[in-house]
PDB file of N, CA and C in Angstrom:
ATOM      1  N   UNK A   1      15.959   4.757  17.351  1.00  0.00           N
ATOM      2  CA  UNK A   1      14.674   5.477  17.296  1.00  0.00           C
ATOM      3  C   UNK A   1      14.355   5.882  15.862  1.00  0.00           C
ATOM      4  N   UNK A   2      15.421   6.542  15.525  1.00  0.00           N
ATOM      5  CA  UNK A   2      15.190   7.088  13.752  1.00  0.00           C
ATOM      6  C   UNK A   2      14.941   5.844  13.058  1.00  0.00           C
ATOM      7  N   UNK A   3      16.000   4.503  13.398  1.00  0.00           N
ATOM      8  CA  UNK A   3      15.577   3.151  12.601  1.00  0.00           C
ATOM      9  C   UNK A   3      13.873   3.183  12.416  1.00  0.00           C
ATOM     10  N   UNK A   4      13.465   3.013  14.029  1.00  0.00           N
ATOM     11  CA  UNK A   4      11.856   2.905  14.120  1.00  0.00           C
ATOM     12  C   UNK A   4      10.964   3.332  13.119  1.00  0.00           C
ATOM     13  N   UNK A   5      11.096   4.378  13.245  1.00  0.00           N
ATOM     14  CA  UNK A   5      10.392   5.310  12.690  1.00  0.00           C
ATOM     15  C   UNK A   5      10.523   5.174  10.773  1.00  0.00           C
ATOM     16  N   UNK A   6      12.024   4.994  10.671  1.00  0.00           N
ATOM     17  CA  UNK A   6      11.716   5.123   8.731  1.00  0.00           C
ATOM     18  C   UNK A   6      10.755   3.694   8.509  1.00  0.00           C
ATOM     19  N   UNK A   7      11.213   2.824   9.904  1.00  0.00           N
ATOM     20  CA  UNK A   7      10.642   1.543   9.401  1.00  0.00           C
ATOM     21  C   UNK A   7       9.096   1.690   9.217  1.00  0.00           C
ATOM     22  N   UNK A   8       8.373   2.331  10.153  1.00  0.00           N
ATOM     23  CA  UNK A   8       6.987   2.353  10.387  1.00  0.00           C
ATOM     24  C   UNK A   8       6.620   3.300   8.840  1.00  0.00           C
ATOM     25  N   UNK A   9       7.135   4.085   8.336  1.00  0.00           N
ATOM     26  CA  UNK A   9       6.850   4.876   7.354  1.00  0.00           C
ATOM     27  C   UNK A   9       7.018   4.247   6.058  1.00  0.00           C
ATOM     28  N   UNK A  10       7.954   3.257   6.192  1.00  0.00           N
ATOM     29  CA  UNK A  10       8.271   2.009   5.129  1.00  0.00           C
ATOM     30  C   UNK A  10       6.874   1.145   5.370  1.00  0.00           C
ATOM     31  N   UNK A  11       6.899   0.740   6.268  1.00  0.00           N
ATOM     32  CA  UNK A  11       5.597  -0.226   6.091  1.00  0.00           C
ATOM     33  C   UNK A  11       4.371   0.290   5.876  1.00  0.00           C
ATOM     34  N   UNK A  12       3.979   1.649   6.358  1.00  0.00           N
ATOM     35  CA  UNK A  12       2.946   2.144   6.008  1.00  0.00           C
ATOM     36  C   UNK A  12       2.652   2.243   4.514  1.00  0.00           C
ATOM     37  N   UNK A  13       3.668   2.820   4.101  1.00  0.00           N
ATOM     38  CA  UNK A  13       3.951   3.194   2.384  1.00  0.00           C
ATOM     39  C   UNK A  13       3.868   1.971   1.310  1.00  0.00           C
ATOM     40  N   UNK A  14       4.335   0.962   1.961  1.00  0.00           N
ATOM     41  CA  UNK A  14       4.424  -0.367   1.191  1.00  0.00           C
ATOM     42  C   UNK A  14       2.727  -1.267   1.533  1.00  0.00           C
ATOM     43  N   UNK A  15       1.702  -0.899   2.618  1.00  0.00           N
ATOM     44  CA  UNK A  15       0.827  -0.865   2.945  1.00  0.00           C
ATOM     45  C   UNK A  15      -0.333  -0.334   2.014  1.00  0.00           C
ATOM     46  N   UNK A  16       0.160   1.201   2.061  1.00  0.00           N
ATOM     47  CA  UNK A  16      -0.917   1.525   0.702  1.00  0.00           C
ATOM     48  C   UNK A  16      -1.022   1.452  -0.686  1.00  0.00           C
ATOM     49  N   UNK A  17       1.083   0.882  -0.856  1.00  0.00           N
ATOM     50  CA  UNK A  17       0.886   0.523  -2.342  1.00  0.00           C
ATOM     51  C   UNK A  17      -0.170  -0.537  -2.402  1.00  0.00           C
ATOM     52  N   UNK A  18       0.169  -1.849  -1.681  1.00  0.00           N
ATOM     53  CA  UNK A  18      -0.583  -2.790  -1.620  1.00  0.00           C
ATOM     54  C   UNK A  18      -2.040  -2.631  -1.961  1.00  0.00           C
ATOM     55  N   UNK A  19      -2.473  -1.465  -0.877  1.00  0.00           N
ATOM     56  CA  UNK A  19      -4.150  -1.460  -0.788  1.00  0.00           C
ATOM     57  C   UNK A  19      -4.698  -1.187  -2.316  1.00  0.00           C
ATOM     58  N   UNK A  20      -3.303   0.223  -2.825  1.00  0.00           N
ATOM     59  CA  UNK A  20      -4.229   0.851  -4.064  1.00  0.00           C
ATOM     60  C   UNK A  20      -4.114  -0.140  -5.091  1.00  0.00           C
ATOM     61  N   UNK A  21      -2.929  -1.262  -5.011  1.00  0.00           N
ATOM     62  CA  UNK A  21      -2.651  -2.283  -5.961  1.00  0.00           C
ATOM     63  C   UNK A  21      -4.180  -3.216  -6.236  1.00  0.00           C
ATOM     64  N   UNK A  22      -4.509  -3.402  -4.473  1.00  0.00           N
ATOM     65  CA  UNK A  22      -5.492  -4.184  -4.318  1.00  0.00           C
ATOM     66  C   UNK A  22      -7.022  -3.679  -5.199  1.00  0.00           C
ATOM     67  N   UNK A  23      -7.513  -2.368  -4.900  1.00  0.00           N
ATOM     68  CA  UNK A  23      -8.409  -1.533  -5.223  1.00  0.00           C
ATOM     69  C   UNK A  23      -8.398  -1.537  -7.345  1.00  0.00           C
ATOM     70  N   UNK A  24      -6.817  -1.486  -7.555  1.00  0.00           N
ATOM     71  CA  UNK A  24      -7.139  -1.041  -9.176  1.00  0.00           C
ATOM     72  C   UNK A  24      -7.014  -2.786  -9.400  1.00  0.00           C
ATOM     73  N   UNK A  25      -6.928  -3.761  -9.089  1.00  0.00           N
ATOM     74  CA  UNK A  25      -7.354  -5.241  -9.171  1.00  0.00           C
ATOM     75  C   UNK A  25      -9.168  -5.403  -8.983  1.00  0.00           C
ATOM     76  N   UNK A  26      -9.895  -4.724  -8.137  1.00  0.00           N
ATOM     77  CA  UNK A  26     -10.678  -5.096  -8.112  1.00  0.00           C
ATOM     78  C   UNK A  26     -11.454  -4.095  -9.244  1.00  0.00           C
ATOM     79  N   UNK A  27     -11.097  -3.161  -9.496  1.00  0.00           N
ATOM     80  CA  UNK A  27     -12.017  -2.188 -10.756  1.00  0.00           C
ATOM     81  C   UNK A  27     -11.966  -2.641 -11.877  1.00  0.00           C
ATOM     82  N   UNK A  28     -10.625  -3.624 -12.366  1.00  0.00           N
ATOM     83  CA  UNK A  28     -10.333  -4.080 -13.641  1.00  0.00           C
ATOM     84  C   UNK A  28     -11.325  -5.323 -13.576  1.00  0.00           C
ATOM     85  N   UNK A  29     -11.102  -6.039 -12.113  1.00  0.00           N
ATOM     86  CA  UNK A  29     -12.064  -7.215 -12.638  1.00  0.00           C
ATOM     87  C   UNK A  29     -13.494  -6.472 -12.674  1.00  0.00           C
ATOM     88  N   UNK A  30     -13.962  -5.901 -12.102  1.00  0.00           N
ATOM     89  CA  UNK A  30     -15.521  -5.143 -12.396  1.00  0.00           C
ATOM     90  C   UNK A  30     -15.829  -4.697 -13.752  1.00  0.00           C
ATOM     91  N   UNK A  31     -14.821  -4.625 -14.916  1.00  0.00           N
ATOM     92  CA  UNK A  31     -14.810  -4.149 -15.957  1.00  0.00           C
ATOM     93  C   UNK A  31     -14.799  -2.501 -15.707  1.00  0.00           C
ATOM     94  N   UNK A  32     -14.463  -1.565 -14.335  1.00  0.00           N
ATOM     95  CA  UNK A  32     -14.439  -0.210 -14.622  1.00  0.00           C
ATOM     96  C   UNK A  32     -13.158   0.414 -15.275  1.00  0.00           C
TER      97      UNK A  32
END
């Protein structure tokens, strides 16, 4: 159960690095 759970908090976390990775990729190409 505890496995579950760090896992879901791992993927979430590795989820929003992604997104904010994704987000400061798209401001640099916009020139902001």
């Amino acid at each position: 159960m505890l496995k579950g759970v760090n896992l879901g908090n791992y993927t979430l976390r590795a989820l929003k690095l992604s997104y904010a990775r994704c987000i400061l990729n798209n401001q640099q190409s916009m020139g902001l």
